[in-house]
C-alpha atoms as a PDB file:
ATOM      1  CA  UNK A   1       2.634 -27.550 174.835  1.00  0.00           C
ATOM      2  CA  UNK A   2      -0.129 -25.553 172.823  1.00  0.00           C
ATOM      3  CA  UNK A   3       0.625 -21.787 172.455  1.00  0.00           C
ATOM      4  CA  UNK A   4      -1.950 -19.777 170.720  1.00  0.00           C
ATOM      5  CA  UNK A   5      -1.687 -16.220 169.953  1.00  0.00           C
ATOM      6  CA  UNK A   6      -4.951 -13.765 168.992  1.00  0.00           C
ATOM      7  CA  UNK A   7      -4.283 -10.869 166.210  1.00  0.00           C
ATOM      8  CA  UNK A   8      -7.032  -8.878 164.767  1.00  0.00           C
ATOM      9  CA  UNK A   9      -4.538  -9.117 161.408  1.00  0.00           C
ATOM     10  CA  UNK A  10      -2.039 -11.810 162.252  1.00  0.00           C
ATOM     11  CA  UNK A  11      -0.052 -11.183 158.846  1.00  0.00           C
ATOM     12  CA  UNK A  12       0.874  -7.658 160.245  1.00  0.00           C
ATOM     13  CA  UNK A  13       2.431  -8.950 162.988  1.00  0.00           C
ATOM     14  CA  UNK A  14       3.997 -11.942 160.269  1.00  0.00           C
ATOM     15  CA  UNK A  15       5.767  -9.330 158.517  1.00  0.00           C
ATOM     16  CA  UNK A  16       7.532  -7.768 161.216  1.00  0.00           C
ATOM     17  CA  UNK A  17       8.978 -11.316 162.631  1.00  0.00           C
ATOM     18  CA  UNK A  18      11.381 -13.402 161.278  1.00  0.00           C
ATOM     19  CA  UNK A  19       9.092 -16.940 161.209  1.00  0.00           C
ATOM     20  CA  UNK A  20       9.313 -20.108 159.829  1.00  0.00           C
ATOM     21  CA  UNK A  21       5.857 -21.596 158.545  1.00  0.00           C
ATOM     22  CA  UNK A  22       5.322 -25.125 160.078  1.00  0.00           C
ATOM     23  CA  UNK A  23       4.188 -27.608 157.741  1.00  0.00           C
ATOM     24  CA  UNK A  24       1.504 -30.402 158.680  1.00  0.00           C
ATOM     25  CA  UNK A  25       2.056 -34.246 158.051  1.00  0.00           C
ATOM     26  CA  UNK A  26       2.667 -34.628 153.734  1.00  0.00           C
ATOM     27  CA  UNK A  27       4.556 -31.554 153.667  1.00  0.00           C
ATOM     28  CA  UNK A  28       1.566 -29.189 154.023  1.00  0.00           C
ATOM     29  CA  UNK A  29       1.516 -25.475 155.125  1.00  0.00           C
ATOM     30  CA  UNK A  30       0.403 -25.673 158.621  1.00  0.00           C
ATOM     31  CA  UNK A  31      -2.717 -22.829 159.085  1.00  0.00           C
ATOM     32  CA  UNK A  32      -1.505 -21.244 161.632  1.00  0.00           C
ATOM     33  CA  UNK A  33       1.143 -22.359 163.152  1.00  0.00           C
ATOM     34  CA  UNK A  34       5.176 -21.146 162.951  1.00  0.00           C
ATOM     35  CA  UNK A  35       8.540 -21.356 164.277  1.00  0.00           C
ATOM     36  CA  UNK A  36      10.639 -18.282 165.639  1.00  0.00           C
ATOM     37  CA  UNK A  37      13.524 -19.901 166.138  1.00  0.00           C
ATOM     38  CA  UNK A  38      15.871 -22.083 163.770  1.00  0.00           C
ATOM     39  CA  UNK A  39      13.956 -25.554 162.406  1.00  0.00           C
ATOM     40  CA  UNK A  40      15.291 -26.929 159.386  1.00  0.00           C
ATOM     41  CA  UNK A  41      13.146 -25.684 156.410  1.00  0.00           C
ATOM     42  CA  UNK A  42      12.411 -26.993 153.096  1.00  0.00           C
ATOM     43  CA  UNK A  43      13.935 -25.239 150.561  1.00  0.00           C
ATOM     44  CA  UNK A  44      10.928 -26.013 147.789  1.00  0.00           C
ATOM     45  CA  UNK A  45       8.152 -24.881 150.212  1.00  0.00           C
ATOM     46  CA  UNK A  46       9.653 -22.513 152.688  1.00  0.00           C
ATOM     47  CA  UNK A  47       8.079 -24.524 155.724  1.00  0.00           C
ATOM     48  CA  UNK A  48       9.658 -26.941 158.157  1.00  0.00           C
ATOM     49  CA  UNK A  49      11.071 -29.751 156.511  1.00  0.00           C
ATOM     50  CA  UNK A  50       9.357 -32.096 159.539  1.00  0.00           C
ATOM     51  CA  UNK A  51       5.801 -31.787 160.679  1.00  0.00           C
ATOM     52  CA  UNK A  52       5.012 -30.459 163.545  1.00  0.00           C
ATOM     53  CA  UNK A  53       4.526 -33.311 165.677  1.00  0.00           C
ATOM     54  CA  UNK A  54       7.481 -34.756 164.841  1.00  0.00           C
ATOM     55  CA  UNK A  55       8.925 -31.270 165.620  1.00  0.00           C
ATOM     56  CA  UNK A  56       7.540 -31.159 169.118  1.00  0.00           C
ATOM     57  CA  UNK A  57       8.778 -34.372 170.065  1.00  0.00           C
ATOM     58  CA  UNK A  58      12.199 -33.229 169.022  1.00  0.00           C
ATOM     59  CA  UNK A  59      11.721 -30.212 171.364  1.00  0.00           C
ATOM     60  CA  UNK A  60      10.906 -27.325 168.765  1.00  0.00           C
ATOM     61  CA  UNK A  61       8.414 -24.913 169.987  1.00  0.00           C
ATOM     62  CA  UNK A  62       5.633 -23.717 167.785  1.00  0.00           C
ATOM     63  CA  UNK A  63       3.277 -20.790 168.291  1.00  0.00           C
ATOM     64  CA  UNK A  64       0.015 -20.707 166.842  1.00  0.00           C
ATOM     65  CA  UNK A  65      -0.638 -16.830 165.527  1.00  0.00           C
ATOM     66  CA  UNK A  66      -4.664 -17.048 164.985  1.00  0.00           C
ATOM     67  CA  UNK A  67      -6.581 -14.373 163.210  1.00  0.00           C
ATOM     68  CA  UNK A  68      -9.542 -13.051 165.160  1.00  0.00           C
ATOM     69  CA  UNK A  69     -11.213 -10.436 163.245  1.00  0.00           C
ATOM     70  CA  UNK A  70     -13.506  -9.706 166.199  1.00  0.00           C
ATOM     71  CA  UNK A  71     -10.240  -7.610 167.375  1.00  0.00           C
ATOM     72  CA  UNK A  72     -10.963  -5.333 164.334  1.00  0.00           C
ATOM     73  CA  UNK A  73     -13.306  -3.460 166.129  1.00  0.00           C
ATOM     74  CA  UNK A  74     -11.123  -3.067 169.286  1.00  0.00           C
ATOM     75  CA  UNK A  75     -10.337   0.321 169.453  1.00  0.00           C
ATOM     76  CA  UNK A  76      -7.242   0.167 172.037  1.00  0.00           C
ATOM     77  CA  UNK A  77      -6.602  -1.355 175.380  1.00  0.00           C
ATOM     78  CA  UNK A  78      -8.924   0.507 177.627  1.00  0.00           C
ATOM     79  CA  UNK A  79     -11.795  -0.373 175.463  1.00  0.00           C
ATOM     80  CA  UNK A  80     -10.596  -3.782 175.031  1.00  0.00           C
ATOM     81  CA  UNK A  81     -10.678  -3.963 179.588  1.00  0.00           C
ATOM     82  CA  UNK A  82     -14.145  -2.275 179.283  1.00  0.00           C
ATOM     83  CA  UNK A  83     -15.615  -5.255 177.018  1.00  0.00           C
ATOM     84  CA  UNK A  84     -14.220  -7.783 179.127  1.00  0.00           C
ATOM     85  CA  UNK A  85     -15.571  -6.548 182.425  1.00  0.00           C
ATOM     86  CA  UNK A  86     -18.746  -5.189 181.152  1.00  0.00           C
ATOM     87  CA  UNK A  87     -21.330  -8.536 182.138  1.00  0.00           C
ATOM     88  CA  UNK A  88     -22.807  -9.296 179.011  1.00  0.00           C
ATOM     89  CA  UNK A  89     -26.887  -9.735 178.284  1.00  0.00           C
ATOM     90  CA  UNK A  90     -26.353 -13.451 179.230  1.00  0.00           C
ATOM     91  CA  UNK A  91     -30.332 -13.911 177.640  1.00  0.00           C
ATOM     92  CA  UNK A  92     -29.171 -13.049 174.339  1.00  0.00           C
ATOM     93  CA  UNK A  93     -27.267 -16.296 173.800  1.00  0.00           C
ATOM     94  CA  UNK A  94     -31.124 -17.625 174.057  1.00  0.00           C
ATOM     95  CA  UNK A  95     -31.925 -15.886 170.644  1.00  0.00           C
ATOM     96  CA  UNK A  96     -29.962 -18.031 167.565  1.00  0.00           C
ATOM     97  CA  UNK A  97     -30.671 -14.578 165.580  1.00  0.00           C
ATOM     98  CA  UNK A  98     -27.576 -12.987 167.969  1.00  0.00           C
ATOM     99  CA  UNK A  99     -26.380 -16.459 168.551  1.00  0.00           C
ATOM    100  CA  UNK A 100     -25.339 -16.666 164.944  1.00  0.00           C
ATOM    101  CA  UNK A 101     -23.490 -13.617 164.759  1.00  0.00           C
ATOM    102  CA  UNK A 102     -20.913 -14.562 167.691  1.00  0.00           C
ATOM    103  CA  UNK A 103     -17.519 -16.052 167.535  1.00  0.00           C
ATOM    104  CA  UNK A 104     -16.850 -19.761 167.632  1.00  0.00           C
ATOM    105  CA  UNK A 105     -20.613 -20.622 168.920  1.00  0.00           C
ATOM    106  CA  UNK A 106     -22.410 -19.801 165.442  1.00  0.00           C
ATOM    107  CA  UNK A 107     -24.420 -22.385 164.900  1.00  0.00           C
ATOM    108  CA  UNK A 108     -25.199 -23.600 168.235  1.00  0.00           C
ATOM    109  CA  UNK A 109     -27.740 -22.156 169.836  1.00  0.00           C
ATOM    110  CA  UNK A 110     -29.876 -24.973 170.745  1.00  0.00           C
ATOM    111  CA  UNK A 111     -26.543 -25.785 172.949  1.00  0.00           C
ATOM    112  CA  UNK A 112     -26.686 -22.062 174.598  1.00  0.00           C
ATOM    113  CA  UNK A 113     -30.443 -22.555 174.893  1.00  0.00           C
ATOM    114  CA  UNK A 114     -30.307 -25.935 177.107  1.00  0.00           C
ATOM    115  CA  UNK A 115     -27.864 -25.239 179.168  1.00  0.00           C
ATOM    116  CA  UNK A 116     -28.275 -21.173 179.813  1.00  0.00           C
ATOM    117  CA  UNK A 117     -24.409 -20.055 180.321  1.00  0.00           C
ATOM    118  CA  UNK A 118     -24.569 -16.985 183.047  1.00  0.00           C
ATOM    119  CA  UNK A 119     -20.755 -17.087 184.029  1.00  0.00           C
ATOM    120  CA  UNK A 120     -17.885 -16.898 181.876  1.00  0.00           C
ATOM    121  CA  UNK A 121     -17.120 -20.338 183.045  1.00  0.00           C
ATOM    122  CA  UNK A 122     -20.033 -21.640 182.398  1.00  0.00           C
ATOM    123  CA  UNK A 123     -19.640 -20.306 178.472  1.00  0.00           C
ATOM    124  CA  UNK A 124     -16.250 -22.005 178.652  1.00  0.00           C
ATOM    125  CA  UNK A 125     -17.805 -25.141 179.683  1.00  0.00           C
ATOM    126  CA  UNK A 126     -20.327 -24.450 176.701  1.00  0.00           C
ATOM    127  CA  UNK A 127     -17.314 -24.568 174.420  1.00  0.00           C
ATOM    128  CA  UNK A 128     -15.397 -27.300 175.359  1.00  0.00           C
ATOM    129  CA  UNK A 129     -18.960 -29.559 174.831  1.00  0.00           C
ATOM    130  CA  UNK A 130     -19.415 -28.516 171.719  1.00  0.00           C
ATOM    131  CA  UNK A 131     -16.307 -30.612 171.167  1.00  0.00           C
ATOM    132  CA  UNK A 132     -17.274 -34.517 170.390  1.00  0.00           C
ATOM    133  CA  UNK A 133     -15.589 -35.648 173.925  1.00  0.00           C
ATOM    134  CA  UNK A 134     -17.760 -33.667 176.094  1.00  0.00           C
ATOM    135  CA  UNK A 135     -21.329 -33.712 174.312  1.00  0.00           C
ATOM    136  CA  UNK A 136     -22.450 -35.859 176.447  1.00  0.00           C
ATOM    137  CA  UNK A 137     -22.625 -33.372 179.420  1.00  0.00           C
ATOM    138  CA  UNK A 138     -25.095 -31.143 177.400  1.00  0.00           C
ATOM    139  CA  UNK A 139     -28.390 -31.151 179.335  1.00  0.00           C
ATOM    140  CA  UNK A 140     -26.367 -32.421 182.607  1.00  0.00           C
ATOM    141  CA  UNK A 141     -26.858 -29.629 186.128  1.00  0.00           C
ATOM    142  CA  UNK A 142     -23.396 -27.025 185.970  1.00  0.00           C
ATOM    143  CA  UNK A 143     -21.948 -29.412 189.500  1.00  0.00           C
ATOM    144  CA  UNK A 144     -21.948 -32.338 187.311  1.00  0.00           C
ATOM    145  CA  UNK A 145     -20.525 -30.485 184.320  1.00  0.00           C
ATOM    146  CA  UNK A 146     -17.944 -28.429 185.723  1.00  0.00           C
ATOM    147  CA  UNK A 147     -16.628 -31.416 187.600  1.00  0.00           C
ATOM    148  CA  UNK A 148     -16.142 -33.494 184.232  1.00  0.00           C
ATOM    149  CA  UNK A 149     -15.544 -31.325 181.859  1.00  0.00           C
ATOM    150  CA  UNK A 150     -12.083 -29.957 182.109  1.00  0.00           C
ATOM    151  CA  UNK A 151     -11.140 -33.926 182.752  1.00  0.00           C
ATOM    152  CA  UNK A 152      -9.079 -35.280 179.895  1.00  0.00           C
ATOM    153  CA  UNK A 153     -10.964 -38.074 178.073  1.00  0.00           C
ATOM    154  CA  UNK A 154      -9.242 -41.508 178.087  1.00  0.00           C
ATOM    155  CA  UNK A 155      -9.583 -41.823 174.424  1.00  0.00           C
ATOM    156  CA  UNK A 156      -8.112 -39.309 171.850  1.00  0.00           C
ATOM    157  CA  UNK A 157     -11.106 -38.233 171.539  1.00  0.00           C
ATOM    158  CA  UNK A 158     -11.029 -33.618 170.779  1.00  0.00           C
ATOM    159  CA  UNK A 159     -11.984 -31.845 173.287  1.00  0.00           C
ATOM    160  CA  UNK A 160     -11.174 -28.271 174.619  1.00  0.00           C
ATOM    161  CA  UNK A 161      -8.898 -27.615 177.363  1.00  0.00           C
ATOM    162  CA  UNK A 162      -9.565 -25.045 180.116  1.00  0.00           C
ATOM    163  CA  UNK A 163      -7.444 -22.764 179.323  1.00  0.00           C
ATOM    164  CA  UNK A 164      -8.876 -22.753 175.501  1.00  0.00           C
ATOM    165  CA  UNK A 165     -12.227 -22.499 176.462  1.00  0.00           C
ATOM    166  CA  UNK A 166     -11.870 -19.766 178.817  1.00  0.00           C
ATOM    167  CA  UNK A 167     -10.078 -17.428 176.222  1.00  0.00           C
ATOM    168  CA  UNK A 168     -12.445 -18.090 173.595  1.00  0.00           C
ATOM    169  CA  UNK A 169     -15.346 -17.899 176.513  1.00  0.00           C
ATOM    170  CA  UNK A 170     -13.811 -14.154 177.012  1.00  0.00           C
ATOM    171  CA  UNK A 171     -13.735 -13.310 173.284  1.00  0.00           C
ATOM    172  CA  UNK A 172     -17.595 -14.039 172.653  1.00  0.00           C
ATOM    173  CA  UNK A 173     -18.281 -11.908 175.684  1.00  0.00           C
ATOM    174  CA  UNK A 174     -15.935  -9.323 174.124  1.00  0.00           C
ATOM    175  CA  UNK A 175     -17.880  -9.593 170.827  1.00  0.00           C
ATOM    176  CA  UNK A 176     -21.182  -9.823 172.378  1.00  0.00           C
ATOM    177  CA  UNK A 177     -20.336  -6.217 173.900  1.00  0.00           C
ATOM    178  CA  UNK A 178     -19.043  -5.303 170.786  1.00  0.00           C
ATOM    179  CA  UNK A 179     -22.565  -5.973 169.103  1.00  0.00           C
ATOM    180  CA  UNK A 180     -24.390  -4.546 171.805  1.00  0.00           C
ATOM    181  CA  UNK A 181     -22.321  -1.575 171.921  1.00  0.00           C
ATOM    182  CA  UNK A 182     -22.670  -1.266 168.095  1.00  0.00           C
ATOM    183  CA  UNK A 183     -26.810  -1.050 168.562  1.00  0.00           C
ATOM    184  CA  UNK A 184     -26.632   1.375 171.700  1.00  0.00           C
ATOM    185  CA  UNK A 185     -24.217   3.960 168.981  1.00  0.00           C
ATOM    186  CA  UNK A 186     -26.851   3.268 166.554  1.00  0.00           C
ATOM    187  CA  UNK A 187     -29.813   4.173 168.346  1.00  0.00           C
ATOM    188  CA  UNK A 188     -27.855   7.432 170.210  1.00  0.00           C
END
C-alpha cells in the first residue's frame, strides 16, 4: 500500500509529529517517506534501520509526506473547492509556454498537444503515459486508452496508478486556475 500525503510546506507539518525518517536500500534517507509509529531506527542516522521494502513486507506502514509548493498559493479551503471545480482553459495545455509552467507535466507538451486532454480523466490518463509503461498509448483514440491504461503492466515496468494520476490530474487543474487567476488579478 502507497500512501501519499500533499503539504504546501511538508516540514511544518514534520515538526509537529513525532516521525521516523525511512531509509532507502544502503541505509539512505528515504525523500519522502516516514514512519509514525514504532520501526526500529538506526541510532547513527536517525532513519529506519531496514529499508522500506523490507519494512512493508514486515507489515510497517509508511506515509509519503510530499511537498507541493503549488499549495503556497492556496489561500484556504473555499478557494482551494473553487480551483478544483472551476473547468480549466483545457486549450492552454496546447501552448508549451503555459505548459512549462504547470506541475508534473513541464516538459511535455508535445504529449498534451497529441492527445488534447478535455476531462480531468483524460489529464490523468496523460500522466500515467508519460510513465515508460504506458507510452505506447500516446497518439491512440481516449476508448482505446482509457481501457488500457489503468491496467497493470505484466512487467515491472513504472507506471502511474489511477488513483495517482487523478490527484496529480486535479493539482495541475488547481495550478492552471491558479495561473489564470493570477493574470485575471493582474489585468483588474
Amino acid at each position: 500500500m502507497d500512501i501519499d500525503i500533499d503539504f504546501a510546506d511538508r516540514n511544518s507539518v514534520l515538526e509537529i509529529i513525532q516521525h521516523i525518517p525511512a531509509s532507502l536500500d544502503g541505509n539512505k534517507r528515504h525523500n519522502t517517506g516516514v514512519y509514525c509509529h514504532a520501526i526500529p531506527v538506526n541510532p547513527l542516522t536517525g532513519t529506519a534501520s531496514i529499508d522500506y521494502k523490507t519494512a512493508e513486507s514486515r507489515g510497517y506502514f509508511k506515509i509519503d509526506f510530499l511537498n507541493v509548493s503549488v499549495y503556497q498559493s492556496v489561500r484556504d479551503n473555499d478557494h482551494l473547492e473553487s480551483l478544483m471545480n472551476t473547468e480549466p482553459l483545457w486549450d492552454l495545455l496546447e501552448q508549451d509556454e503555459f505548459v512549462d509552467l504547470l506541475f508534473h507535466v513541464n516538459g511535455h507538451g508535445s504529449i498534451l498537444r497529441e492527445m488534447k486532454p478535455r476531462t480531468v480523466e483524460q489529464l490523468a490518463a496523460v500522466l500515467a503515459m508519460i510513465r515508460p509503461a504506458k507510452r505506447h498509448l500516446i497518439g491512440q483514440d481516449w476508448d482505446t486508452v482509457l481501457k488500457e491504461v489503468w491496467v497493470k503492466p505484466a512487467n515491472d515496468e513504472y507506471y502511474f496508478k489511477k488513483s495517482h494520476s487523478l490527484s496529480y490530474a486535479m493539482v495541475v487543474i488547481i495550478h492552471m486556475n491558479l495561473i489564470c487567476e493570477s493574470i485575471s488579478y493582474d489585468y483588474s
